[in-house]
C-alpha atoms as a PDB file:
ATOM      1  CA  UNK A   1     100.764  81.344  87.709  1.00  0.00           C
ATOM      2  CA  UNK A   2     102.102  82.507  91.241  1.00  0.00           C
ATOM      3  CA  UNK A   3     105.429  83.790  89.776  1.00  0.00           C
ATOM      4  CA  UNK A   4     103.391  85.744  86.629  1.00  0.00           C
ATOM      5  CA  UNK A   5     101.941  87.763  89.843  1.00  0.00           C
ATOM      6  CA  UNK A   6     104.627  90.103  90.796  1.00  0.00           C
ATOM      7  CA  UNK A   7     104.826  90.721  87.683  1.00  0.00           C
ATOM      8  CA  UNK A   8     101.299  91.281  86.933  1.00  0.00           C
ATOM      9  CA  UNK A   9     101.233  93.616  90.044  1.00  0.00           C
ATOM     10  CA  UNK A  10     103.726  95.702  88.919  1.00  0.00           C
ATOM     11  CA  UNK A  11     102.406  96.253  85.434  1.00  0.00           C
ATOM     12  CA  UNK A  12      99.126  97.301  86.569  1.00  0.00           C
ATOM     13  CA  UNK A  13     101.324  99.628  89.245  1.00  0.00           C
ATOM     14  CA  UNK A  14     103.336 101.206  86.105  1.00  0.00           C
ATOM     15  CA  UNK A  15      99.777 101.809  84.252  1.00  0.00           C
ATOM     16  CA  UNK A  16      98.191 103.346  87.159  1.00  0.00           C
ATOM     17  CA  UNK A  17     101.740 105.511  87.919  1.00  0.00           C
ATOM     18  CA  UNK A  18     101.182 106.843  84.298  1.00  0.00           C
ATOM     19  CA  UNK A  19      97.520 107.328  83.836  1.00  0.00           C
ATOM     20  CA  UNK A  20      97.910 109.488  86.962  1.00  0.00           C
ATOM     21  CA  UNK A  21     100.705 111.256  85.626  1.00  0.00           C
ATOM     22  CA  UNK A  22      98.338 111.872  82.179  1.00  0.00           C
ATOM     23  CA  UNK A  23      95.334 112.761  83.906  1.00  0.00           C
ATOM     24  CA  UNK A  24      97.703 115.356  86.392  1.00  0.00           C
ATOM     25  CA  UNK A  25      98.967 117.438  82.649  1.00  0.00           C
ATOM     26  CA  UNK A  26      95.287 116.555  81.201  1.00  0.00           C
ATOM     27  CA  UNK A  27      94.099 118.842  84.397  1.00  0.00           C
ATOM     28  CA  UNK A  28      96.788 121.519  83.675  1.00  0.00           C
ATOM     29  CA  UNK A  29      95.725 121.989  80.334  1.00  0.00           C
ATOM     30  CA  UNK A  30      93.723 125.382  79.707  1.00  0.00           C
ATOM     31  CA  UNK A  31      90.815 124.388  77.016  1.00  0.00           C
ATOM     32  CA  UNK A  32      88.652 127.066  75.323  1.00  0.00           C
ATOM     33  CA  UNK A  33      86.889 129.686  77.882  1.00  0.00           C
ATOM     34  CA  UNK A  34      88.808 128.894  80.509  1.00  0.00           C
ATOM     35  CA  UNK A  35      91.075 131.284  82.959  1.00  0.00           C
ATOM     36  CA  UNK A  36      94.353 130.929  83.100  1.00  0.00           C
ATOM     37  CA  UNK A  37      96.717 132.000  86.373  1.00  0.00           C
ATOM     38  CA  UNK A  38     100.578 132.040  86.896  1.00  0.00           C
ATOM     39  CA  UNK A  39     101.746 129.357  89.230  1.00  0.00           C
ATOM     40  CA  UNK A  40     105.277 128.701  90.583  1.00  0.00           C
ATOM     41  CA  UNK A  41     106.760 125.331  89.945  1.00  0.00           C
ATOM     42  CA  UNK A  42     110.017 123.651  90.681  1.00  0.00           C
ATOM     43  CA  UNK A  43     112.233 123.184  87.832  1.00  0.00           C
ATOM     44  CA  UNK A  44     115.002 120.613  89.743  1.00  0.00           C
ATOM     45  CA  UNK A  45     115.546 119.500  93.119  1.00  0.00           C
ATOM     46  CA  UNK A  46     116.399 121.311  95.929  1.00  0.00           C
ATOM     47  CA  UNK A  47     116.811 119.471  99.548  1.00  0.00           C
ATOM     48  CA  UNK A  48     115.522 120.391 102.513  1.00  0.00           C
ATOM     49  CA  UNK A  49     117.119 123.415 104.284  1.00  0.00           C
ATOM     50  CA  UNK A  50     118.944 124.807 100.789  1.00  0.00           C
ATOM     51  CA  UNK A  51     118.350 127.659  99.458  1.00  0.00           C
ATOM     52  CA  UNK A  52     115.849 127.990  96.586  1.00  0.00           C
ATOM     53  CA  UNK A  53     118.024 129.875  93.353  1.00  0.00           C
ATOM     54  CA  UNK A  54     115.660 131.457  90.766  1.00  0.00           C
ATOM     55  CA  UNK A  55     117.197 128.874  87.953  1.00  0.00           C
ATOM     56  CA  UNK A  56     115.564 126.076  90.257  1.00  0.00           C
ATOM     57  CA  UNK A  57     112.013 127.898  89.294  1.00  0.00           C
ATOM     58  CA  UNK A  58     109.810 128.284  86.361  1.00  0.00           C
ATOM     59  CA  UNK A  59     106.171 130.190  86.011  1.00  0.00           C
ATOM     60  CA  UNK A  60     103.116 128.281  83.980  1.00  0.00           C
ATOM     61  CA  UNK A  61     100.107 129.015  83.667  1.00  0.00           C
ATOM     62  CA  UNK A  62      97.586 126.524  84.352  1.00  0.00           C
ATOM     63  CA  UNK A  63      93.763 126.762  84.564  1.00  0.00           C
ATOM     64  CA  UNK A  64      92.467 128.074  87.783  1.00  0.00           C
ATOM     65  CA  UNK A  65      90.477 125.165  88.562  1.00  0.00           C
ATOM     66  CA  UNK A  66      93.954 123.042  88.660  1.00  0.00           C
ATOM     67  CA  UNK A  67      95.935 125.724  90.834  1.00  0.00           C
ATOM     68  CA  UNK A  68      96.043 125.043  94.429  1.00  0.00           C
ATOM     69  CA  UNK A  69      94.512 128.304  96.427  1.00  0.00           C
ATOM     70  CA  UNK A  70      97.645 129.232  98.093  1.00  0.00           C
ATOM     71  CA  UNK A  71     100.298 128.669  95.211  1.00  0.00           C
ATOM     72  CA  UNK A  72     102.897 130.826  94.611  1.00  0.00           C
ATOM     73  CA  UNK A  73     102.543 133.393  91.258  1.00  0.00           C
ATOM     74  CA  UNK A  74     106.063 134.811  91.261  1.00  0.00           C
ATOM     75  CA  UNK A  75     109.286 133.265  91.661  1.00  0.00           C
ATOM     76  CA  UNK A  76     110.865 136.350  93.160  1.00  0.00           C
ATOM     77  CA  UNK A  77     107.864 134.965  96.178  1.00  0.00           C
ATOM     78  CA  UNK A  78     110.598 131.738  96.260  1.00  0.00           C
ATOM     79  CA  UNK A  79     113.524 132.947  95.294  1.00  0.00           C
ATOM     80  CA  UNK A  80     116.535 132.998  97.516  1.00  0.00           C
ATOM     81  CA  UNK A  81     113.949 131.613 100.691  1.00  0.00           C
ATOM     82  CA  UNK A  82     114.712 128.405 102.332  1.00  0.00           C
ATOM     83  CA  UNK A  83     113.545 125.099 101.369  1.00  0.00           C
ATOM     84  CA  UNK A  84     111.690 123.118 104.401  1.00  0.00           C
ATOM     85  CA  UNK A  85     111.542 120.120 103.089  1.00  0.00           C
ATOM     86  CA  UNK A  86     112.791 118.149  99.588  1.00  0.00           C
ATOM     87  CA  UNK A  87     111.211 120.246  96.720  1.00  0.00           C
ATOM     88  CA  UNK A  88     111.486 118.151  93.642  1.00  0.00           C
ATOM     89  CA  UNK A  89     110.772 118.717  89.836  1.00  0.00           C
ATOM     90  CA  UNK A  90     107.493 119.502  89.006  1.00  0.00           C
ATOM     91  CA  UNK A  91     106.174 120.273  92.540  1.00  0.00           C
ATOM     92  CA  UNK A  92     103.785 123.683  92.880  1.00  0.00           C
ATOM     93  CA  UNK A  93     105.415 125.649  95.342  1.00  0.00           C
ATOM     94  CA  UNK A  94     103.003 126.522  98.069  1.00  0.00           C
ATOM     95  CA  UNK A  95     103.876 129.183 101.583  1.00  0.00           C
ATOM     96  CA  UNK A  96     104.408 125.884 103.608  1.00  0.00           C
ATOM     97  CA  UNK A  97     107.628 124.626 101.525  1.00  0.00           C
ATOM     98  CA  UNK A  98     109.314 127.880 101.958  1.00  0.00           C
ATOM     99  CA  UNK A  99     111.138 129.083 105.472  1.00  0.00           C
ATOM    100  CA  UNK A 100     110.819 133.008 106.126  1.00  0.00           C
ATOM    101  CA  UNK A 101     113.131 133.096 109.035  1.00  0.00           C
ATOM    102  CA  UNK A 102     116.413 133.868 108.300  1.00  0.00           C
ATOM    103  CA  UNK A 103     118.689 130.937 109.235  1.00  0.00           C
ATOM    104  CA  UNK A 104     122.393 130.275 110.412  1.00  0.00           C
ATOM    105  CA  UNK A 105     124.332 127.263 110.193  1.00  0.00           C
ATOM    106  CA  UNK A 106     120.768 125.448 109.432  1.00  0.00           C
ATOM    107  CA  UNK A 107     119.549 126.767 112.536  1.00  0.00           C
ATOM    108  CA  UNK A 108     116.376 129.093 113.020  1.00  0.00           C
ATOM    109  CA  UNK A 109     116.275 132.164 115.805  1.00  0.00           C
ATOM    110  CA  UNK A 110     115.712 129.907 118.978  1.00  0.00           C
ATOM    111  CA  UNK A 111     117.390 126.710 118.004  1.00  0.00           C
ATOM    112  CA  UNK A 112     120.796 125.697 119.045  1.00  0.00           C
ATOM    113  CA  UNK A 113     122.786 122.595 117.499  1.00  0.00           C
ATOM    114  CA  UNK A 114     123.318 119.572 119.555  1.00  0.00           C
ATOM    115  CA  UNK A 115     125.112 116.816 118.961  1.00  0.00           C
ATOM    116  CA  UNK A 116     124.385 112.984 119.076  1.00  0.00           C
ATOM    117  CA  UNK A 117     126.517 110.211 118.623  1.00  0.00           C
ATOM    118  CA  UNK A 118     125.802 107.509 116.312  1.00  0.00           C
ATOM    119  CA  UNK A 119     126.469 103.591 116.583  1.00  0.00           C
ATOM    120  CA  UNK A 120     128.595 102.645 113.945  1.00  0.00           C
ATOM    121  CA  UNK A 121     126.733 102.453 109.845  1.00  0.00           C
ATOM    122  CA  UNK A 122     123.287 103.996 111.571  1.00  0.00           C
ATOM    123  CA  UNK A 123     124.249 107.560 110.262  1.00  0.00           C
ATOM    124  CA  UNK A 124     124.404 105.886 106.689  1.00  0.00           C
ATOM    125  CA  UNK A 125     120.614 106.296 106.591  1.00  0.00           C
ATOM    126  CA  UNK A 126     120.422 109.732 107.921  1.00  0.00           C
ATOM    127  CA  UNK A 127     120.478 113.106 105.542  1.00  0.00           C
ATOM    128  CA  UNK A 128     120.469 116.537 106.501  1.00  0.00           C
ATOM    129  CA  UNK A 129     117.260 117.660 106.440  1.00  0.00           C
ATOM    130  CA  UNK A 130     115.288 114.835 108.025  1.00  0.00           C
ATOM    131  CA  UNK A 131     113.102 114.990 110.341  1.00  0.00           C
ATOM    132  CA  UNK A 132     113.769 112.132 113.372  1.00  0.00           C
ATOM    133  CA  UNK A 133     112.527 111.278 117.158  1.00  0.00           C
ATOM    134  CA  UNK A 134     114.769 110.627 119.646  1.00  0.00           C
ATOM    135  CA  UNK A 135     114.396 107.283 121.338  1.00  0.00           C
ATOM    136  CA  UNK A 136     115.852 106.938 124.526  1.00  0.00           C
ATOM    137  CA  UNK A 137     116.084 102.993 126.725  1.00  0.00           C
ATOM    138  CA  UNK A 138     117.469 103.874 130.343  1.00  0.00           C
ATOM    139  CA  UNK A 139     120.299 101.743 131.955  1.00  0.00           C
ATOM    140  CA  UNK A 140     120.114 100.280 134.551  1.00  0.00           C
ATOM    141  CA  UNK A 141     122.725  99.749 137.570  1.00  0.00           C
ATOM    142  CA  UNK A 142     124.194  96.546 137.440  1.00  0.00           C
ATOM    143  CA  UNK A 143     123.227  93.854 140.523  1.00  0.00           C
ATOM    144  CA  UNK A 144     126.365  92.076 141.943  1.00  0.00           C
ATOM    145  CA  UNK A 145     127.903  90.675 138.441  1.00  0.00           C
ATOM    146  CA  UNK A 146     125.088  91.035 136.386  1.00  0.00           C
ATOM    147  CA  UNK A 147     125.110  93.092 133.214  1.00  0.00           C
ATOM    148  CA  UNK A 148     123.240  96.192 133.190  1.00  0.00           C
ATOM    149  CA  UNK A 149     119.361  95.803 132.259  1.00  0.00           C
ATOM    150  CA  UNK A 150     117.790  97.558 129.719  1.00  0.00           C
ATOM    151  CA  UNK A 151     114.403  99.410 130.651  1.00  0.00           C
ATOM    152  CA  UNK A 152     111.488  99.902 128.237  1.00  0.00           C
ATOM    153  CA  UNK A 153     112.723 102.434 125.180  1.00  0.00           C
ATOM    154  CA  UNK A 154     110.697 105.756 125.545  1.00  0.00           C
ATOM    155  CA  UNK A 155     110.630 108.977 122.364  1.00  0.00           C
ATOM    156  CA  UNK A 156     111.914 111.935 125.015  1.00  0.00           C
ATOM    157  CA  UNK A 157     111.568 114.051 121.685  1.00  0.00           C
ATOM    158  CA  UNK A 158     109.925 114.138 118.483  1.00  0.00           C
ATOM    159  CA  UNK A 159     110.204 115.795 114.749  1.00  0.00           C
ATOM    160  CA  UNK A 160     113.970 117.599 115.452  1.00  0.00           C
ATOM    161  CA  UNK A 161     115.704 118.425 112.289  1.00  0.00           C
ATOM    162  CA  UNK A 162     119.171 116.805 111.144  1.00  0.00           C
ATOM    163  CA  UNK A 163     121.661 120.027 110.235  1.00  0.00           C
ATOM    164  CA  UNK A 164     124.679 118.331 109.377  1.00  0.00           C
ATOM    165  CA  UNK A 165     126.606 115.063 110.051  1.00  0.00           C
ATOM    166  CA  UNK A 166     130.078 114.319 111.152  1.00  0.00           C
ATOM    167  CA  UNK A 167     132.882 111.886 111.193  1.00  0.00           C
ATOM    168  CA  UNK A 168     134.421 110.531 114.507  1.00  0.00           C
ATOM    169  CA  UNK A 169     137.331 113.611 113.818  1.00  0.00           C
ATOM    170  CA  UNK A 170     134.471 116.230 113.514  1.00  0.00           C
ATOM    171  CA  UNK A 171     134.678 116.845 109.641  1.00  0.00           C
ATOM    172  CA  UNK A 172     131.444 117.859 108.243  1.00  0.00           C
ATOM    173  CA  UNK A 173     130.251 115.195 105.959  1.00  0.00           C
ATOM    174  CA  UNK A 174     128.193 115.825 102.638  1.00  0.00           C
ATOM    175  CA  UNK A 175     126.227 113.314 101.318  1.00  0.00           C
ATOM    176  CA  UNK A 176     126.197 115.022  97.919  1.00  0.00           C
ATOM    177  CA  UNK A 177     129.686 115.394  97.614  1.00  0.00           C
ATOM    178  CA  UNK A 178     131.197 112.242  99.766  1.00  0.00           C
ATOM    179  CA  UNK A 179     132.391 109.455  96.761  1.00  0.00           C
ATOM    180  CA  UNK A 180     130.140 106.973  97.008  1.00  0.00           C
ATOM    181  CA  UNK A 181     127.429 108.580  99.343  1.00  0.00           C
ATOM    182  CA  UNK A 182     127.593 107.800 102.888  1.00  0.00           C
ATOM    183  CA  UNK A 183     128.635 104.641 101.955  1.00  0.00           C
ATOM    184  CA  UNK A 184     131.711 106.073 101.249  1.00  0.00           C
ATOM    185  CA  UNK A 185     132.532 107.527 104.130  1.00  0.00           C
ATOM    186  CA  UNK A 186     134.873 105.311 106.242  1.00  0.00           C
ATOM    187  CA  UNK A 187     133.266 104.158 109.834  1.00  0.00           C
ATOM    188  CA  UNK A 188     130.264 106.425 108.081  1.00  0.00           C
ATOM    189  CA  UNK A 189     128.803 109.583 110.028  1.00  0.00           C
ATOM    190  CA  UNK A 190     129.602 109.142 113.615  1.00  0.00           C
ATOM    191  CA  UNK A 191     127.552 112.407 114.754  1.00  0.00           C
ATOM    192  CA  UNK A 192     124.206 113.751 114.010  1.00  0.00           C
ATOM    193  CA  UNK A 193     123.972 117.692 115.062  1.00  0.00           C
ATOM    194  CA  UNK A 194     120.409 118.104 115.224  1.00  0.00           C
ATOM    195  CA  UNK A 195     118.882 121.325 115.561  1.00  0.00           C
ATOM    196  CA  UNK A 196     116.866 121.682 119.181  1.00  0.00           C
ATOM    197  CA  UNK A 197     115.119 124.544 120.948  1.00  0.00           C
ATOM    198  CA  UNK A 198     117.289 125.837 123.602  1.00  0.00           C
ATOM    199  CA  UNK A 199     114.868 124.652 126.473  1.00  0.00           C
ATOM    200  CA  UNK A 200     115.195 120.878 125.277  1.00  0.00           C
ATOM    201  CA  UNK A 201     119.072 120.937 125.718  1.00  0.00           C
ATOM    202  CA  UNK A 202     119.252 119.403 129.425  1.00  0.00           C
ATOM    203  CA  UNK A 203     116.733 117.065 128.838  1.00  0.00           C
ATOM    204  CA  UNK A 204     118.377 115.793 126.001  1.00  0.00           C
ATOM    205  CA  UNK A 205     121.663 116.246 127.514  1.00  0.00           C
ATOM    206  CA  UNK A 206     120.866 113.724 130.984  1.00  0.00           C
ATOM    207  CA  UNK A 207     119.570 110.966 128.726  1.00  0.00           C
ATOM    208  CA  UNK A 208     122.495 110.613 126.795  1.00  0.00           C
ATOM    209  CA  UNK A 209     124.130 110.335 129.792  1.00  0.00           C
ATOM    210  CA  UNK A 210     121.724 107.974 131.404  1.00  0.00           C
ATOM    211  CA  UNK A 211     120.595 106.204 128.505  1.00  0.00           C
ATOM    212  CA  UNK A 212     121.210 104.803 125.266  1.00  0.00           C
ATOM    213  CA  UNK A 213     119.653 107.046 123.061  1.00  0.00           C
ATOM    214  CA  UNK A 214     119.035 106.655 119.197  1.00  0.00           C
ATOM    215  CA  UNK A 215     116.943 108.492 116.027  1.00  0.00           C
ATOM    216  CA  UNK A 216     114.680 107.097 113.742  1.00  0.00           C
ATOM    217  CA  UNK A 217     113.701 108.646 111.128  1.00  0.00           C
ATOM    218  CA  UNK A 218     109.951 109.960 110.210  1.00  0.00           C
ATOM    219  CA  UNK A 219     109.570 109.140 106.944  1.00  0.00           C
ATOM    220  CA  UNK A 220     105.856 111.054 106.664  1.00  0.00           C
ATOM    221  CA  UNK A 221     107.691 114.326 107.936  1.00  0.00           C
ATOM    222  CA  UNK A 222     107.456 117.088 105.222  1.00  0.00           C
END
């Protein structure tokens, strides 16, 4: 009986998964008397900080009562903006997905890029796109032959965006292109260029210095 239980757990996961899914087009469906209004949805993926092209877009229209408030009615309201987070197939596009401000090199008006060095295989878990902290654990000086000790880790910055990573020579490294992913990449990523507001440079700048200093990802970051 105890190894029918995964399995038992995952059925009932799959049935819920897909009565949620029916009961999600069930709402979309316009019956008799009822209004319907345009509504912007996401044909494929497009990652976080791409462009969104009009092919990537479709209109339906939906009952009111299923359309989220603030919902997009026109793709030429999406098209050609910036993504702010993963968009993926079927999503409503709402204001909050989309980025206004023009950007350059992934960075918005007030951001520069700054660079942080990876320990070896972390960046294999890193995208552009995400969203991590920066965790910092001072060093310090080393008594008379001793090693150097290690003082409680502290987050000296939170939710900065990954732009783009690099290999130890500085090539810009593309996930989607790379054979094999990341995993591909010999050594993997060996710099994260994150993008920071210009007054958080120094502070960033003296802990990697002082510190051993590493990101974790948010995974709850839109």
């Amino acid at each position: 009986m105890y190894l029918r239980k995964p399995y038992a757990l995952l059925l009932s996961f799959t049935v819920a998964s897909a009565s949620a899914l029916f009961l999600f087009r069930q709402a979309q469906a316009i019956g008799p008397g009822e209004e319907p209004v345009p509504v912007v949805f996401a044909k494929a993926h497009v990652r976080a900080l791409q462009p969104l092209p009009a092919a990537a877009l479709e209109v339906r229209e939906i009952p009111r009562r299923a359309a989220p408030a603030e919902a997009l009615a026109g793709v030429d309201q999406a098209a050609g903006k910036v993504a702010a987070q993963d968009i993926l197939p079927g999503q409503v596009l709402l204001p909050g997905m989309l980025i206004d401000a023009p950007m350059r090199r992934g960075l918005l008006e007030g951001e520069v890029a700054f660079e942080v060095p990876l320990a070896q295989n972390t960046g294999l878990y890193l995208r552009p796109g995400d969203s991590v902290d920066v965790i910092a654990t001072p060093q310090n000086r080393a008594q008379s032959g001793q090693p150097p000790q290690e003082a409680a880790a502290q987050i000296v910055a939170r939710g900065l965006r990954v732009v783009a990573l690099k290999t130890s020579s500085g090539a810009d490294v593309d996930p989607d292109k790379a054979p094999g992913g990341l995993m591909g990449v010999a050594g993997g990523p060996a710099v994260a260029v994150l993008a920071v507001p210009a007054d958080l440079v120094p502070l960033l700048a003296w802990h990697l210095e002082a510190a051993k200093v590493r990101l974790v990802v948010d995974p709850w970051a839109a």
